[in-house]
N, C-alpha and C. Protein backbone atom coordinates (compact mmCIF):
# COMPACT_ATOMS: atom_id res chain seq x y z
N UNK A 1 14.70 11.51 -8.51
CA UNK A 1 15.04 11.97 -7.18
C UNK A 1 13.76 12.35 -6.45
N UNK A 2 13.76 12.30 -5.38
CA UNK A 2 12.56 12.25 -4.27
C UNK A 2 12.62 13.85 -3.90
N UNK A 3 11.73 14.40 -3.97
CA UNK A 3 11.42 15.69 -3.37
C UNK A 3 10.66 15.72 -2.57
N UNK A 4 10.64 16.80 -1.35
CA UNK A 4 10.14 16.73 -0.02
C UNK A 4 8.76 17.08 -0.51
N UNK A 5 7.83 15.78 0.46
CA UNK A 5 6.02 16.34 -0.11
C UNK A 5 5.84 14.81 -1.06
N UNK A 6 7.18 14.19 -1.69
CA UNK A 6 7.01 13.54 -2.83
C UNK A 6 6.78 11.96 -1.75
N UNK A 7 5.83 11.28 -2.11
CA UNK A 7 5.33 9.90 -1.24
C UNK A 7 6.63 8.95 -2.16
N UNK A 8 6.95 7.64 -1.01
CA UNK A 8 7.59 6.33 -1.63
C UNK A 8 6.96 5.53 -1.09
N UNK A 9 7.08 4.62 -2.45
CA UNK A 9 6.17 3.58 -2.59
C UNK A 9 6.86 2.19 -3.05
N UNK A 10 7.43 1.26 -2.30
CA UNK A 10 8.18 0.57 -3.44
C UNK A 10 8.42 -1.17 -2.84
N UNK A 11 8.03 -2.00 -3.47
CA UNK A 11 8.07 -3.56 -3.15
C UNK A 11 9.19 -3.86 -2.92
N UNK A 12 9.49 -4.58 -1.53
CA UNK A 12 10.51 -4.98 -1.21
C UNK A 12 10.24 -6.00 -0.44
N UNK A 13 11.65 -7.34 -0.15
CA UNK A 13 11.15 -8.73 0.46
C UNK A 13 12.01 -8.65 1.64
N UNK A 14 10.98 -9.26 2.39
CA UNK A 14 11.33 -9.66 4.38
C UNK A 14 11.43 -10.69 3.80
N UNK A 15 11.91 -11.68 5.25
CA UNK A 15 11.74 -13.03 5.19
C UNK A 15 11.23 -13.79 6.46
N UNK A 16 10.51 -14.66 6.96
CA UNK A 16 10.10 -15.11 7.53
C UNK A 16 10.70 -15.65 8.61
N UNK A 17 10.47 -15.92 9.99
CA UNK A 17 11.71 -16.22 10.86
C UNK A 17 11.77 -17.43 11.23
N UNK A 18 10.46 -17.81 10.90
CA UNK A 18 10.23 -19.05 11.37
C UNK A 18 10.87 -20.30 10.40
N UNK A 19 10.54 -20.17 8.60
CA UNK A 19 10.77 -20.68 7.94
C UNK A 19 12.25 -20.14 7.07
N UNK A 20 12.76 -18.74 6.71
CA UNK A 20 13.14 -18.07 6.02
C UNK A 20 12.71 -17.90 4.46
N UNK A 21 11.25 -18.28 4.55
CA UNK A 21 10.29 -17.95 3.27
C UNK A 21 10.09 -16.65 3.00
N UNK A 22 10.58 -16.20 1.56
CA UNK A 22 10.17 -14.64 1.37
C UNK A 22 8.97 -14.03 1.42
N UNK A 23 8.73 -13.25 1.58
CA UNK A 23 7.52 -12.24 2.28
C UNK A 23 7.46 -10.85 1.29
N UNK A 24 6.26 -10.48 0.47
CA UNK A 24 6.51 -9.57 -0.03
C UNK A 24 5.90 -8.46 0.92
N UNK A 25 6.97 -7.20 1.26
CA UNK A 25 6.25 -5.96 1.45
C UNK A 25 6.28 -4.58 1.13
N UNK A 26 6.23 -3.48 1.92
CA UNK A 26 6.07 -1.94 1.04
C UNK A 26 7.19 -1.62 1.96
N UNK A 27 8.14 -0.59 1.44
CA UNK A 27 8.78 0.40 1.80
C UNK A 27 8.14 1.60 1.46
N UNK A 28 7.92 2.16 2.55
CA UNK A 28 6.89 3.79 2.03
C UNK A 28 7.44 4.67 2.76
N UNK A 29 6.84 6.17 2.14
CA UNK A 29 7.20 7.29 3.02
C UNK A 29 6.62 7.26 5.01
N UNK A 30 7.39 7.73 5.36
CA UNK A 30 6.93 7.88 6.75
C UNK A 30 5.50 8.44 7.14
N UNK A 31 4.74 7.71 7.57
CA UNK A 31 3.31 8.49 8.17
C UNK A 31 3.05 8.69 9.60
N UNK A 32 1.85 9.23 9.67
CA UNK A 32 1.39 9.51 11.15
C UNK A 32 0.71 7.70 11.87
N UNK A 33 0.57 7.03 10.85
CA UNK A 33 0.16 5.55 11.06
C UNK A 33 1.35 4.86 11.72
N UNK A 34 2.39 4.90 11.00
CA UNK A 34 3.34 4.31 11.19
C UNK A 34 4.06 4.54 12.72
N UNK A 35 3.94 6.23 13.49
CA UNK A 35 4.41 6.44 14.31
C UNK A 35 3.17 5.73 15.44
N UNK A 36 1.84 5.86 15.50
CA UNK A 36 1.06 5.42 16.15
C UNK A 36 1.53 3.89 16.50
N UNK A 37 1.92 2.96 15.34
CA UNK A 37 2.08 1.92 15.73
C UNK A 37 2.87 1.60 16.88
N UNK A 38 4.63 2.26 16.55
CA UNK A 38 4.99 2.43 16.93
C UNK A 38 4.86 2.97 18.72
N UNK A 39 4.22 3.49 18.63
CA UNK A 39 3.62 4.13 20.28
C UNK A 39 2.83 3.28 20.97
N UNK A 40 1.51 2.75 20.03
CA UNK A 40 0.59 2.16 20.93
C UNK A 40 1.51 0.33 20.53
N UNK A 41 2.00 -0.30 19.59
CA UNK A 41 2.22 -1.95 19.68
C UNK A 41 3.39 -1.50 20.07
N UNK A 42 4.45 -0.82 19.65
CA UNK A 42 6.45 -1.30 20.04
C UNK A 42 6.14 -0.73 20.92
N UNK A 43 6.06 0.04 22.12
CA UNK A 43 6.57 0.70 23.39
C UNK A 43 7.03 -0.14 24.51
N UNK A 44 5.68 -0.29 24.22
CA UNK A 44 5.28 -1.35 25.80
C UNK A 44 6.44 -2.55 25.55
N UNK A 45 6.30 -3.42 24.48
CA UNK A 45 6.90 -4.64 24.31
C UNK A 45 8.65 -3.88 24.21
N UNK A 46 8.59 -2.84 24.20
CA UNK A 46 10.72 -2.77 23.75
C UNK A 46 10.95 -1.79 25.37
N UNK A 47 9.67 -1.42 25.94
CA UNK A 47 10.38 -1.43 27.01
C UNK A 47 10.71 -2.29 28.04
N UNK A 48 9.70 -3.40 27.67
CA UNK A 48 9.41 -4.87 29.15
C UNK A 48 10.89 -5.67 28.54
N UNK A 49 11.41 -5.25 26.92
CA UNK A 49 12.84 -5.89 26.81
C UNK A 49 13.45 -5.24 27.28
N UNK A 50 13.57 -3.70 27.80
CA UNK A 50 14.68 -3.34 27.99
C UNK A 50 15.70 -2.86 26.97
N UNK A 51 14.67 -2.61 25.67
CA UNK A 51 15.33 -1.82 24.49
C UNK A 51 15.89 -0.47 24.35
N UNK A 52 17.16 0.08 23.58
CA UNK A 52 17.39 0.97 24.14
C UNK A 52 16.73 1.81 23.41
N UNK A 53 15.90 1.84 22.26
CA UNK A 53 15.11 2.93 21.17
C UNK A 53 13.83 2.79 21.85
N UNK A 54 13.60 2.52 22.92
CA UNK A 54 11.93 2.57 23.15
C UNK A 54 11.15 3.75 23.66
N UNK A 55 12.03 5.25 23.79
CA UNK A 55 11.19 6.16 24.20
C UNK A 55 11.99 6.99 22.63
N UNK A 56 12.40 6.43 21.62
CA UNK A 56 12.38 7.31 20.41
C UNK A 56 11.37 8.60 20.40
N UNK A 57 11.77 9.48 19.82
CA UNK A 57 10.10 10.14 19.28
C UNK A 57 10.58 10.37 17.82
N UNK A 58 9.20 9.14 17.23
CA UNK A 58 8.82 9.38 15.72
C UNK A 58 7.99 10.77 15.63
N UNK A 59 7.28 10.89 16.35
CA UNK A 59 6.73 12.31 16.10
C UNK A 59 7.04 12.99 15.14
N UNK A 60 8.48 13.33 16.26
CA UNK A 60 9.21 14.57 15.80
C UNK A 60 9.68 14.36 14.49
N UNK A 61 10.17 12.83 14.32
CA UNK A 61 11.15 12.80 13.37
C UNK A 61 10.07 12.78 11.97
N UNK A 62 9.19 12.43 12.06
CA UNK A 62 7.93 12.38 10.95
C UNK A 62 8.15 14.09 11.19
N UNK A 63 7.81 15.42 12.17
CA UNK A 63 7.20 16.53 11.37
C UNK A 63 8.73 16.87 10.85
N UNK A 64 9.51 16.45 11.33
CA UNK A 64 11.08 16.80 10.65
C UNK A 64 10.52 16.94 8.87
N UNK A 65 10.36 15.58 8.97
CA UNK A 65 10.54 14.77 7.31
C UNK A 65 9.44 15.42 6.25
N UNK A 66 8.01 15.90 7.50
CA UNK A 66 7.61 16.78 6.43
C UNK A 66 7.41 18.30 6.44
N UNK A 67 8.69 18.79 6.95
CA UNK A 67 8.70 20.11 7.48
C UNK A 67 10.20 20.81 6.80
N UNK A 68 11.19 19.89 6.11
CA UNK A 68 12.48 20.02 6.36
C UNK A 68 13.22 19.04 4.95
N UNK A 69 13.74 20.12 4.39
CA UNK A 69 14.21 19.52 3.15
C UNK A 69 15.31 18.57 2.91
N UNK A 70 16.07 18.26 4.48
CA UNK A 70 16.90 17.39 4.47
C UNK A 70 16.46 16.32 5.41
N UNK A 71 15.70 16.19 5.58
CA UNK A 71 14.83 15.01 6.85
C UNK A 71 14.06 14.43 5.88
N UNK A 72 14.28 12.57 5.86
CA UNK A 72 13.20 11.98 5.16
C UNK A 72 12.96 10.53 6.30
N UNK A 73 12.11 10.14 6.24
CA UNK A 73 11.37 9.23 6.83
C UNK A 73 10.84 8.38 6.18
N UNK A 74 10.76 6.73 6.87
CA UNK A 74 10.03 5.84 5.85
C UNK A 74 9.83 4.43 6.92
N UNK A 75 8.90 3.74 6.29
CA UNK A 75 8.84 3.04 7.02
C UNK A 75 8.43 1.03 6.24
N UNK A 76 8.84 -0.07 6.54
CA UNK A 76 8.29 -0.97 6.12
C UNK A 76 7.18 -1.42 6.29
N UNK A 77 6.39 -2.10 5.93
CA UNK A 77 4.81 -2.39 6.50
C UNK A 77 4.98 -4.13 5.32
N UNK A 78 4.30 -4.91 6.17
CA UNK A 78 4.14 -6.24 6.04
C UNK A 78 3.06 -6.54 6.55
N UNK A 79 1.93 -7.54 5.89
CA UNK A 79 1.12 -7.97 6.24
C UNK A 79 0.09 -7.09 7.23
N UNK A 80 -0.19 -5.48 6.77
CA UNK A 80 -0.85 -5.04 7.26
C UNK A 80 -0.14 -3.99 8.55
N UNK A 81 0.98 -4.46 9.07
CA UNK A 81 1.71 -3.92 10.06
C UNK A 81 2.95 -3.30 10.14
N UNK A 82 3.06 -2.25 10.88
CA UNK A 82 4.70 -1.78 10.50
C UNK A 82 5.89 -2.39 11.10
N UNK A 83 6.66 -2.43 10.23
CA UNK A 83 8.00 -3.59 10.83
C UNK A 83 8.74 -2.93 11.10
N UNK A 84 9.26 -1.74 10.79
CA UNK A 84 10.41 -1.16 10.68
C UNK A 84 10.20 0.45 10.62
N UNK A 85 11.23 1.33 10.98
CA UNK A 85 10.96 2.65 10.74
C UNK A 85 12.77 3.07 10.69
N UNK A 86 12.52 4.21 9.39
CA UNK A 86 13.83 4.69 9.69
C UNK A 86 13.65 6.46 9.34
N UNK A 87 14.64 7.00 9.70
CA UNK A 87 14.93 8.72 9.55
C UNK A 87 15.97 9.07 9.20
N UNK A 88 15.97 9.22 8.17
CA UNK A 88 17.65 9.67 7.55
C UNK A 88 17.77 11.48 7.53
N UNK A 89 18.93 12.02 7.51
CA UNK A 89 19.61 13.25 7.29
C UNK A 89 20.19 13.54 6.05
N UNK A 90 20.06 14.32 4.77
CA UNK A 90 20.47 14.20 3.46
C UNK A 90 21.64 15.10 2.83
N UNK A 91 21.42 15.81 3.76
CA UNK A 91 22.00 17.35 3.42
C UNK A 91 23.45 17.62 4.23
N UNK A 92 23.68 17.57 5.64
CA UNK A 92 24.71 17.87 6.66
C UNK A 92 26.06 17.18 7.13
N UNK A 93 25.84 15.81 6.60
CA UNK A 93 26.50 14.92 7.02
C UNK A 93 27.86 14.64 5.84
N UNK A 94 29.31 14.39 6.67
CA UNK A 94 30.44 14.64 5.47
C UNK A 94 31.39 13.52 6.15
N UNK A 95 31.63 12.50 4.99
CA UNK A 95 32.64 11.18 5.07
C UNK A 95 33.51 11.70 5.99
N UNK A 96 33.83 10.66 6.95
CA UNK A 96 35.22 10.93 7.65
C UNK A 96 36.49 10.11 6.99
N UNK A 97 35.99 9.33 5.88
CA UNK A 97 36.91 8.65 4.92
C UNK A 97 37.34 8.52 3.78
N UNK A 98 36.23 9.78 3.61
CA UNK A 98 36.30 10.38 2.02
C UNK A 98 36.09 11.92 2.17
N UNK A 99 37.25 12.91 2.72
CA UNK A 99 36.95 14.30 2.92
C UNK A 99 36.14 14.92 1.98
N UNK A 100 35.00 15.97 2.44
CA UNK A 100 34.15 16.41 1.72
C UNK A 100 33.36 15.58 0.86
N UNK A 101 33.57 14.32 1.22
CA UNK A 101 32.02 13.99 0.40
C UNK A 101 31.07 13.40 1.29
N UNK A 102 29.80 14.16 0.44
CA UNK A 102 28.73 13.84 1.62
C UNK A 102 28.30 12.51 1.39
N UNK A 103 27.14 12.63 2.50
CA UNK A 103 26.80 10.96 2.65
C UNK A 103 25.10 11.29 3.36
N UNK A 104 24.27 10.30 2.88
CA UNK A 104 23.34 10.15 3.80
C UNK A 104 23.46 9.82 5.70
N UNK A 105 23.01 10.22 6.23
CA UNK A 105 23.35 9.92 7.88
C UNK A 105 21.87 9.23 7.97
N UNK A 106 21.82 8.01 8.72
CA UNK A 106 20.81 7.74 9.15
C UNK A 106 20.64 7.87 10.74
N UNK A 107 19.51 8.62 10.77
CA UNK A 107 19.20 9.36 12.25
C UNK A 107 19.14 8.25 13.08
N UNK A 108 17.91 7.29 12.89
CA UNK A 108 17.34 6.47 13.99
C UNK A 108 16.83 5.26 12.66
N UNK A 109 16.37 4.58 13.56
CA UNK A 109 16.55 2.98 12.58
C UNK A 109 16.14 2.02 13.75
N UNK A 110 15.19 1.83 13.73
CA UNK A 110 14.19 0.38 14.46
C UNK A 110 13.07 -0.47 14.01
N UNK A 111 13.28 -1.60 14.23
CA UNK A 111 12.89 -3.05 14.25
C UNK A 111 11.24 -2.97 14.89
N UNK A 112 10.44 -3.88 14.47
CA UNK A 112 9.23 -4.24 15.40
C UNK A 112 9.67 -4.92 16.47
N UNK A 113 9.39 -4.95 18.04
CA UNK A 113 9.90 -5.64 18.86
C UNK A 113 9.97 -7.43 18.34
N UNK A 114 8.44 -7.83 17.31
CA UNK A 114 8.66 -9.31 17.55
C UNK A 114 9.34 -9.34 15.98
N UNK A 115 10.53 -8.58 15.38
CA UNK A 115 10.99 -8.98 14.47
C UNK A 115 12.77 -8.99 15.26
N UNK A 116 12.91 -9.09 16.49
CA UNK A 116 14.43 -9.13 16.94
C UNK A 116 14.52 -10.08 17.57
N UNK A 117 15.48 -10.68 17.36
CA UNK A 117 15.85 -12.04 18.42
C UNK A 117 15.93 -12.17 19.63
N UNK A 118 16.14 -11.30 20.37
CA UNK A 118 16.38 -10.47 21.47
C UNK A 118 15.08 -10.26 22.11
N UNK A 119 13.98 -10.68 21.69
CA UNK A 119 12.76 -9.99 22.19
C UNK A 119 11.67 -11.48 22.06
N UNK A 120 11.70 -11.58 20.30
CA UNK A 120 11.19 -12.99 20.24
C UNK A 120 12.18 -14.03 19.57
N UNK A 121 11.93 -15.38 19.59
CA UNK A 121 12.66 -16.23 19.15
C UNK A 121 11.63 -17.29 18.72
N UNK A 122 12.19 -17.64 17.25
CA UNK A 122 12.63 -17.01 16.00
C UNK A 122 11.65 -15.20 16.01
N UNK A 123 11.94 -14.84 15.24
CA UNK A 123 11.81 -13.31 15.18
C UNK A 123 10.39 -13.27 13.83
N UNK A 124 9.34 -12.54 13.96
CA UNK A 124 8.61 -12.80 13.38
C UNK A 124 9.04 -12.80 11.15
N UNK A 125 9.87 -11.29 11.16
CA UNK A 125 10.45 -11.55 9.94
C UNK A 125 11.67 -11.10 9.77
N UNK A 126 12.77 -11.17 9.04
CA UNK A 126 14.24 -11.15 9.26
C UNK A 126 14.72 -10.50 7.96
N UNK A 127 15.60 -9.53 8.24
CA UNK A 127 16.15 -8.59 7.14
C UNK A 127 14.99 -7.11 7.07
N UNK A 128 14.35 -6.87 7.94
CA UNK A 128 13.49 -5.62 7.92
C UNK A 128 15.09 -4.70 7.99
N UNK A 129 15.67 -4.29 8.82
CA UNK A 129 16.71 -3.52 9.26
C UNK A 129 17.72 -3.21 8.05
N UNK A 130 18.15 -4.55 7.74
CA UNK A 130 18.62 -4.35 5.97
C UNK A 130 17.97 -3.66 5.00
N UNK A 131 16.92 -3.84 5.31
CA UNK A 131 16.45 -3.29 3.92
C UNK A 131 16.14 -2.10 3.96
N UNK A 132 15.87 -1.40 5.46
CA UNK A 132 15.97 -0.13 5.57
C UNK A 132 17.21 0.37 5.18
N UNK A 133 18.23 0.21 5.71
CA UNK A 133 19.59 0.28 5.37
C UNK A 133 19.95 0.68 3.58
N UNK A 134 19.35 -0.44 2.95
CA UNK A 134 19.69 -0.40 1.78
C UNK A 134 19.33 0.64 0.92
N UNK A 135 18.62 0.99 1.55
CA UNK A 135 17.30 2.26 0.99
C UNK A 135 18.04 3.37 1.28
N UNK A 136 18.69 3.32 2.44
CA UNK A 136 19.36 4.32 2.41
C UNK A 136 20.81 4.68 1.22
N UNK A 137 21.11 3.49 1.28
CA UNK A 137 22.00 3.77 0.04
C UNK A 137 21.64 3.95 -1.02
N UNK A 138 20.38 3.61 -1.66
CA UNK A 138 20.18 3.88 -2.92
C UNK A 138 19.74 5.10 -2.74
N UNK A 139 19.05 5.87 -1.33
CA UNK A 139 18.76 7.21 -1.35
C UNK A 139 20.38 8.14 -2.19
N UNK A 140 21.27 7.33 -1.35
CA UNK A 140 22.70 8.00 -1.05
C UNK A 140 23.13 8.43 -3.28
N UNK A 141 22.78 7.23 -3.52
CA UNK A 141 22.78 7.15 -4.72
C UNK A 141 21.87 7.96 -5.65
N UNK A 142 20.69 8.18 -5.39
CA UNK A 142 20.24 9.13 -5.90
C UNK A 142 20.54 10.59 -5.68
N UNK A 143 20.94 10.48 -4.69
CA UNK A 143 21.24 12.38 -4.26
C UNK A 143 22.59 12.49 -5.08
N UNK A 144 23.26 11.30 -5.23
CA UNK A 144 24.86 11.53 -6.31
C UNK A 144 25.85 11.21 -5.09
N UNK A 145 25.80 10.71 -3.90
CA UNK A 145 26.61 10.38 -2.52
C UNK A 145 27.73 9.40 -2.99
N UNK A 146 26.85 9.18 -4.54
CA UNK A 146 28.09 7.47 -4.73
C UNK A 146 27.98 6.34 -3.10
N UNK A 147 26.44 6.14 -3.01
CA UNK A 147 26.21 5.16 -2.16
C UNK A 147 26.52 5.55 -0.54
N UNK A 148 27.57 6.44 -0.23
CA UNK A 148 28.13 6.74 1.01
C UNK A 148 26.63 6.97 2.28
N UNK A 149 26.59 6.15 3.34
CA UNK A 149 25.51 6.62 4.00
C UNK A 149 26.85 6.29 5.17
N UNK A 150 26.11 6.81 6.79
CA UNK A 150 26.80 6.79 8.03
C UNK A 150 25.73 6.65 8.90
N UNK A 151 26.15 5.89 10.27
CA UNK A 151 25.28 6.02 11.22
C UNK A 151 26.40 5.78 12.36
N UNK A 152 25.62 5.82 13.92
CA UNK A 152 26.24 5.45 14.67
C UNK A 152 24.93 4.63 15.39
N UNK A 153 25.54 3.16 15.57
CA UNK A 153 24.52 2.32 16.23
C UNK A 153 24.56 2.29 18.24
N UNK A 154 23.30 1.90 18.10
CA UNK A 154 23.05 1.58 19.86
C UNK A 154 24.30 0.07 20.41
N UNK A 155 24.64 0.24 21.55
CA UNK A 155 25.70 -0.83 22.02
C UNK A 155 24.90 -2.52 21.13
N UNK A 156 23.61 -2.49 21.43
CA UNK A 156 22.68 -3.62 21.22
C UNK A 156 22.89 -4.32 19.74
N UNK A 157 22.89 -3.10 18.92
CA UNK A 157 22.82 -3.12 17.41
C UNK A 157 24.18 -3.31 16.78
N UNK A 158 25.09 -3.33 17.51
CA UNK A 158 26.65 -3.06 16.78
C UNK A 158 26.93 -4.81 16.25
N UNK A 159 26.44 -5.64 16.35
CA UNK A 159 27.15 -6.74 15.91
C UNK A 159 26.17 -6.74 14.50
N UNK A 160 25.01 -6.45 14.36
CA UNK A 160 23.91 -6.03 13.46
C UNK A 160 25.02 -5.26 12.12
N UNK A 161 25.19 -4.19 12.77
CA UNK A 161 26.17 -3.52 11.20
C UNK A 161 27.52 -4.17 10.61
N UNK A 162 28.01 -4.73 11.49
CA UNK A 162 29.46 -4.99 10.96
C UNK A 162 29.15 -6.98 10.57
N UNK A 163 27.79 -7.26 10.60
CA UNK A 163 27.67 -8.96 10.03
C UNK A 163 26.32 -9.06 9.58
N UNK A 164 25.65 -8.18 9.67
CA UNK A 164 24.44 -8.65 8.72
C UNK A 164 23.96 -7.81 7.35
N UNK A 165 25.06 -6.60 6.97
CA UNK A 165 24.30 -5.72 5.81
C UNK A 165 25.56 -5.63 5.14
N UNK A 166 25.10 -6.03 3.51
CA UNK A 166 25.31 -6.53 2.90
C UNK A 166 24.53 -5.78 1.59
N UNK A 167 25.35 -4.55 1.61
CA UNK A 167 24.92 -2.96 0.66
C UNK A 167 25.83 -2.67 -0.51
């Protein structure tokens, strides 16, 4: 089990958008790198789309994660760059389909602008979002959740949960 302070470190595969060739990369704890990217490469490009996560603040959600025993943060990185970022809730959150049992909540959950279809075409790599996702369940699984995680997605993202993850 992951304790707050405790770094993740762990190989996981994207896939390519162009080809759908696997791609090896890192799932890690959330850093101050990761939010920079985020600020200075995704802003600009997810606001000229018209994205609806583009004035997020990782900031916050990074000093959450290392300030706060139920806030964790993490992020993918490929080929040098961050693809993905997510912020989960560990502690507060309770099934609306399984009374009283908890569940991981995932806070916020975004894509590199050139890994969405929506932005570029083909998308630079495909399944970043999944695999955040998945992480969350095995978080869910380590805390003893029996897998249970929850979110509520942006209008943009809703065809994303109910046809592409696969947990």
């Amino acid at each position: 089990m992951i304790q707050r302070g405790a770094s993740v470190k762990l190989s996981v595969e994207l896939r390519r958008g162009t080809n759908n060739q696997a791609v090896s990369a890192t799932l890690l704890s959330l850093t101050s790198k990761h939010v920079e990217d985020f600020v200075v490469r995704w802003q600009d490009p997810l606001a000229q789309a018209s994205q609806e996560d583009k004035y997020w603040d990782w900031h916050f959600k990074q000093r959450l994660s290392e300030t706060r025993d139920n806030y964790e943060g993490y992020a993918v990185e490929c080929e040098g760059e961050t693809q993905g970022l997510m912020a989960l809730e560990t502690q507060w959150h309770r099934s609306q389909f399984f009374p009283g049992r908890r569940l991981v909540y995932v806070v916020m959950l975004s894509t590199a602008p050139w890994n969405r279809q929506r932005v570029q075409s083909p998308p630079r790599f495909r399944t970043v979002g999944r695999t955040l996702l998945q992480y969350s369940r095995v978080r869910s699984l380590e805390l003893g959740y029996a897998g249970c995680i929850g979110l509520h997605s942006l209008p943009e993202a809703e065809g994303f949960g109910s046809t592409s993850i696969s947990i």
